[in-house]
N, C-alpha and C. Protein backbone atom coordinates (compact mmCIF):
# COMPACT_ATOMS: atom_id res chain seq x y z
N UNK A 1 -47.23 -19.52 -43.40
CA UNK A 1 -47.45 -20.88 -43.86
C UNK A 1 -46.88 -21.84 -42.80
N UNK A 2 -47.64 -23.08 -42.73
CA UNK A 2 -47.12 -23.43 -41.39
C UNK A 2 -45.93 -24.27 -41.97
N UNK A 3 -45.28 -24.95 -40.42
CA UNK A 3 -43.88 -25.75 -41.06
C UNK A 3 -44.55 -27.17 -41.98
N UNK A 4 -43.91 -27.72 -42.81
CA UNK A 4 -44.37 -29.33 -42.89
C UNK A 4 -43.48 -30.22 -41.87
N UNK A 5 -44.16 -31.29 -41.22
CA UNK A 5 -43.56 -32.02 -40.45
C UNK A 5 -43.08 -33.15 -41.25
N UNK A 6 -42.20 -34.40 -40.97
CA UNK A 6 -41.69 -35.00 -41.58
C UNK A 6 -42.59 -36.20 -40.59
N UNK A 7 -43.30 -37.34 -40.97
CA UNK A 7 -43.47 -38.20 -40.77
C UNK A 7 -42.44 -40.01 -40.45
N UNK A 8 -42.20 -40.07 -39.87
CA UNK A 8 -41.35 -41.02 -39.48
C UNK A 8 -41.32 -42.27 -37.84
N UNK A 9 -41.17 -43.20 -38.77
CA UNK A 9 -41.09 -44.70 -38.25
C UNK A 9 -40.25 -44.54 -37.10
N UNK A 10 -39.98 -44.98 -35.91
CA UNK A 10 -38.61 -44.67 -34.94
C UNK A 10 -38.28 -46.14 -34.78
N UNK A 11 -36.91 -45.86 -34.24
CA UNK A 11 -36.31 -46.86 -34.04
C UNK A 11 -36.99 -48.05 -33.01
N UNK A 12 -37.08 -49.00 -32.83
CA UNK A 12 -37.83 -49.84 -32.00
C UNK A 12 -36.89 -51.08 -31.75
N UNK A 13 -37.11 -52.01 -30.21
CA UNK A 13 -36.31 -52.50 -29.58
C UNK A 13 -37.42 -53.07 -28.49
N UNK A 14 -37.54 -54.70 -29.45
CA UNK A 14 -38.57 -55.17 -28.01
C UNK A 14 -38.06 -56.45 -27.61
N UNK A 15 -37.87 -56.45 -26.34
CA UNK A 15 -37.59 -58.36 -26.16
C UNK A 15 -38.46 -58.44 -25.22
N UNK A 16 -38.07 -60.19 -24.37
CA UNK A 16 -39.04 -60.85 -23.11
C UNK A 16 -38.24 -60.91 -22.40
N UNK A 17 -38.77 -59.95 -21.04
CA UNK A 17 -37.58 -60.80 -19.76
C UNK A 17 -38.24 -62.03 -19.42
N UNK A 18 -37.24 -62.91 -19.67
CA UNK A 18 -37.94 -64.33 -19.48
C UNK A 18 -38.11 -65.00 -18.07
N UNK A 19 -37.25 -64.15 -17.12
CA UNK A 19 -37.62 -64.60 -15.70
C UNK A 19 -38.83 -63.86 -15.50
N UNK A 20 -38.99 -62.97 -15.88
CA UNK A 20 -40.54 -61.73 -15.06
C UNK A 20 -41.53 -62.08 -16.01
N UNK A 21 -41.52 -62.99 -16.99
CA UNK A 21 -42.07 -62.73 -18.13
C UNK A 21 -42.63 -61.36 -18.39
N UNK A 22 -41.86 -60.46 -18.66
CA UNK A 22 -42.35 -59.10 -19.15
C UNK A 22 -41.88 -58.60 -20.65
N UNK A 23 -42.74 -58.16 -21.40
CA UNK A 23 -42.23 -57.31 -22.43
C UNK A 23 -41.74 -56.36 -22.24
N UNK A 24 -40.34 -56.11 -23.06
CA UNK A 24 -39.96 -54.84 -22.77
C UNK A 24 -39.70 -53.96 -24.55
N UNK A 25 -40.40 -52.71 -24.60
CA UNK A 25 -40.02 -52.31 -25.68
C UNK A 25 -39.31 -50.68 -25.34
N UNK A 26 -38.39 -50.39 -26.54
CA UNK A 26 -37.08 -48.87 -25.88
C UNK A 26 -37.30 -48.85 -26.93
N UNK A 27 -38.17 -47.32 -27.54
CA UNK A 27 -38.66 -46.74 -28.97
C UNK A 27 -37.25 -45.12 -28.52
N UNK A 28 -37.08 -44.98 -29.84
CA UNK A 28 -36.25 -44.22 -29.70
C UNK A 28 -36.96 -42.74 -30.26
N UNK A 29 -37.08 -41.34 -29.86
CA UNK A 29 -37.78 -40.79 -30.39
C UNK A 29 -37.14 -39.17 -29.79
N UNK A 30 -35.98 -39.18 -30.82
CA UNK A 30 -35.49 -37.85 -30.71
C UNK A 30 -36.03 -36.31 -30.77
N UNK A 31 -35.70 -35.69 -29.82
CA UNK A 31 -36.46 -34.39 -29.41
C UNK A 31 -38.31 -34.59 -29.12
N UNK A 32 -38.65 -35.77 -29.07
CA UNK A 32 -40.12 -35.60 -29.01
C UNK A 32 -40.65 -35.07 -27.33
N UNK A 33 -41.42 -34.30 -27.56
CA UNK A 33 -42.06 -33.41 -26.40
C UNK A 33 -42.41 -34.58 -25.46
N UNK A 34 -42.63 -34.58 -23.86
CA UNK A 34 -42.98 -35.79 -23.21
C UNK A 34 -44.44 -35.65 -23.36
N UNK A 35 -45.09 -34.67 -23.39
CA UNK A 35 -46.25 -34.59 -23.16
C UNK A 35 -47.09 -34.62 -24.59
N UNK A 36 -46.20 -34.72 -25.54
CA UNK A 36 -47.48 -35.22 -26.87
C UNK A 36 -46.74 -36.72 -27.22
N UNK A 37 -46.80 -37.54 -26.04
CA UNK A 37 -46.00 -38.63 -26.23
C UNK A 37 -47.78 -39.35 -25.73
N UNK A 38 -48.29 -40.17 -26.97
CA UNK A 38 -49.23 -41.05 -26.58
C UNK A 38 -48.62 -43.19 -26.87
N UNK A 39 -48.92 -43.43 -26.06
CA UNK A 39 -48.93 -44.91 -26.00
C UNK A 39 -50.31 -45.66 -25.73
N UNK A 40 -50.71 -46.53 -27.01
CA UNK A 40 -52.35 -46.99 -26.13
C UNK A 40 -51.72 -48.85 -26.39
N UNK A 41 -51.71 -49.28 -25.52
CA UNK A 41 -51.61 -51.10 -25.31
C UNK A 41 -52.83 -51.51 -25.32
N UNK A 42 -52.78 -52.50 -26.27
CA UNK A 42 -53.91 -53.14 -26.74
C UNK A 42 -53.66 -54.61 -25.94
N UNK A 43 -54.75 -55.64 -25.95
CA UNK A 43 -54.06 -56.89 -25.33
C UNK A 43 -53.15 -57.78 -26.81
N UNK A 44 -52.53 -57.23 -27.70
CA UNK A 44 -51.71 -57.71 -28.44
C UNK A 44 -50.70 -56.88 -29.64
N UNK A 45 -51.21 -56.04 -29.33
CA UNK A 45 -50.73 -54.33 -30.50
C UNK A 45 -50.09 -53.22 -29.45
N UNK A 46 -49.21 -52.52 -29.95
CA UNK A 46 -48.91 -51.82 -29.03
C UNK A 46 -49.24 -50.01 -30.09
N UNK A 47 -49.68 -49.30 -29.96
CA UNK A 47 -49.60 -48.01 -30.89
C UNK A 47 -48.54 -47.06 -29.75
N UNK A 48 -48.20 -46.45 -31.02
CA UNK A 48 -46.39 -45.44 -30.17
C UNK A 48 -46.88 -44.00 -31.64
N UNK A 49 -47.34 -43.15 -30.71
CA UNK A 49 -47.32 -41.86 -31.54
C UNK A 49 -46.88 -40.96 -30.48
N UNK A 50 -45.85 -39.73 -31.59
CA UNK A 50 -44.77 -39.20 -30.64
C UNK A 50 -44.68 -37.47 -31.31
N UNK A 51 -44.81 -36.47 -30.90
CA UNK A 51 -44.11 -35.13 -31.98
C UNK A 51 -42.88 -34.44 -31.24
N UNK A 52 -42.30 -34.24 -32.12
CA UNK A 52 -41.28 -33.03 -31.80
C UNK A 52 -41.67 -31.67 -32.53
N UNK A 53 -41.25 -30.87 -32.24
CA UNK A 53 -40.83 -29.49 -33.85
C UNK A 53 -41.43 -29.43 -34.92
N UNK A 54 -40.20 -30.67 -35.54
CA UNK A 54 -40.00 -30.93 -37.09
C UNK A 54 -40.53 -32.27 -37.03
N UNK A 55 -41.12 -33.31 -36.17
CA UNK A 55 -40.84 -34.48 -36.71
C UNK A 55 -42.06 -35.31 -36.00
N UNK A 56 -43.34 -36.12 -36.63
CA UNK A 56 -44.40 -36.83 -36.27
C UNK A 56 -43.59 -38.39 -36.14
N UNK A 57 -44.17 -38.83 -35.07
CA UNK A 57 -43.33 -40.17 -35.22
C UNK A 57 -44.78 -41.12 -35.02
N UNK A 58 -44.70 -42.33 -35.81
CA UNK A 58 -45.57 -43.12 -35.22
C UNK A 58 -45.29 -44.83 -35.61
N UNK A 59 -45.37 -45.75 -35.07
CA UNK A 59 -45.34 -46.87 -34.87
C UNK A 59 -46.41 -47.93 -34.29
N UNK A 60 -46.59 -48.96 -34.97
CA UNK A 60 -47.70 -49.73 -34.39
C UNK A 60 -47.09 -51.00 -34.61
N UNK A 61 -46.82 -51.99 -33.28
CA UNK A 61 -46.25 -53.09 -33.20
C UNK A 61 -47.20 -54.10 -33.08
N UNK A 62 -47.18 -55.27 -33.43
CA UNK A 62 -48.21 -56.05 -33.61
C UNK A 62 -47.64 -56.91 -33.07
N UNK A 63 -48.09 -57.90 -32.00
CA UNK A 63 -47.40 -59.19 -30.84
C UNK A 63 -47.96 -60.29 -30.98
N UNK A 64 -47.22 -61.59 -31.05
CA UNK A 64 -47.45 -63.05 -31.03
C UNK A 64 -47.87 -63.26 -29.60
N UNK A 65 -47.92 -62.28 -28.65
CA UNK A 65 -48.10 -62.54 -27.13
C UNK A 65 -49.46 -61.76 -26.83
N UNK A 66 -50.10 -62.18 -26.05
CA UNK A 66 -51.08 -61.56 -24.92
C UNK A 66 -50.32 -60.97 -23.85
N UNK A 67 -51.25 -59.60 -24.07
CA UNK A 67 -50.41 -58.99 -22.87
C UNK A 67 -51.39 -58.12 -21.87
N UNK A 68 -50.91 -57.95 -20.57
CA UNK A 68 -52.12 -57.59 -19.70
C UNK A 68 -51.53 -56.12 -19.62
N UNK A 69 -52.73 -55.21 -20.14
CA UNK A 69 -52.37 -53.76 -20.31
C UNK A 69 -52.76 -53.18 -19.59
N UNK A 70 -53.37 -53.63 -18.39
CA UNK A 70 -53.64 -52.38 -17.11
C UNK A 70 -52.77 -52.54 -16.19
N UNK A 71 -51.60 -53.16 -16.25
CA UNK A 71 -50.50 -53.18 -15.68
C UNK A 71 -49.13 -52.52 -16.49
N UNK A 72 -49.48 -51.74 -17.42
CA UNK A 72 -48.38 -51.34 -18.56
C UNK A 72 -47.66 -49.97 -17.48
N UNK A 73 -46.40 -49.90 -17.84
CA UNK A 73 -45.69 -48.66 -17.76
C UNK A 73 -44.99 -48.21 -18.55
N UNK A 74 -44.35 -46.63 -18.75
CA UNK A 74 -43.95 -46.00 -19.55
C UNK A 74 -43.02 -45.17 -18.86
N UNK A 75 -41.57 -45.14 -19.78
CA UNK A 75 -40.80 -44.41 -18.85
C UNK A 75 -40.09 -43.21 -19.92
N UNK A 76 -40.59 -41.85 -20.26
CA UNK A 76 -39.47 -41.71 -21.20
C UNK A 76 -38.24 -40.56 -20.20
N UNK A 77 -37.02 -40.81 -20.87
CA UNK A 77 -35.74 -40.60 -20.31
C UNK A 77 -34.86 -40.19 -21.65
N UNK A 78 -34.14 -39.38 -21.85
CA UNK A 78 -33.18 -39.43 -22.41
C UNK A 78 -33.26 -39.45 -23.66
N UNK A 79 -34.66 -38.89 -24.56
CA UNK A 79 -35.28 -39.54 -25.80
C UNK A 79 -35.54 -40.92 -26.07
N UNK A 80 -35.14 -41.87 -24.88
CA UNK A 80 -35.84 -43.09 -25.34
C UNK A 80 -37.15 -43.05 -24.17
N UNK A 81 -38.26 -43.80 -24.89
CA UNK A 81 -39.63 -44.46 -23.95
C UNK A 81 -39.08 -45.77 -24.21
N UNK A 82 -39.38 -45.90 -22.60
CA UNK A 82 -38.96 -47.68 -22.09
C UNK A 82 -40.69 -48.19 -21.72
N UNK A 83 -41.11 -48.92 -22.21
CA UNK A 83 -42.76 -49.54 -22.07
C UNK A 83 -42.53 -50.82 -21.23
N UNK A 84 -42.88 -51.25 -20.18
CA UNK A 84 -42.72 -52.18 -19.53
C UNK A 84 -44.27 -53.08 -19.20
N UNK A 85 -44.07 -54.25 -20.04
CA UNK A 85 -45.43 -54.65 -20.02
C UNK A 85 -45.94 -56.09 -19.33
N UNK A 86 -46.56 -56.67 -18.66
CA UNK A 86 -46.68 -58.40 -18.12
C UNK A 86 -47.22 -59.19 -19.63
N UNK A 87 -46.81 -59.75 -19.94
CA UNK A 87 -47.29 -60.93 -20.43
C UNK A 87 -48.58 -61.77 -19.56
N UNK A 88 -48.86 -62.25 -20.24
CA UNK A 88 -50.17 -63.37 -19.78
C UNK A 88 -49.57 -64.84 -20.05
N UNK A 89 -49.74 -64.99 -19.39
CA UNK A 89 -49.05 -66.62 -19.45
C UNK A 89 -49.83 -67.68 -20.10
């Protein structure tokens, strides 16, 4: 019988660097594999789906900002993904 996974929200952490104007969001997402780590940037939504083991993670952030997503990066480190995004001015 297979395992059940536990579905769960992760921790999330977004501000503006206001000199670069850049978004920055640090999702926290313990033990999740790097490689079933999907991020799709929308020009105002961000979707964050993540697995570990035991544990489905998913998040969908919704933004008061325009943001230019073919300039997006993704860094994960340490169980956190750091998303580094431009704003549109």
């Amino acid at each position: 019988m297979p395992a059940i996974k536990q579905r769960i929200e992760p921790q999330v952490c977004t501000y503006l660097d206001p000199e670069a104007y850049m978004l920055i969001v640090q999702v926290v997402l313990p033990g999740a594999e790097k490689d079933k780590i999907c991020v799709k940037v929308k020009t105002d939504a961000i979707l964050i789906r993540a697995e570990s083991d035991e544990v489905d993670y998913c998040k969908y952030i919704f933004l008061s900002m325009r943001l230019k997503k073919a300039l997006s990066k993704a860094i994960y480190e340490n169980d956190i993904l750091r998303i580094t995004i431009p704003a549109q001015e």
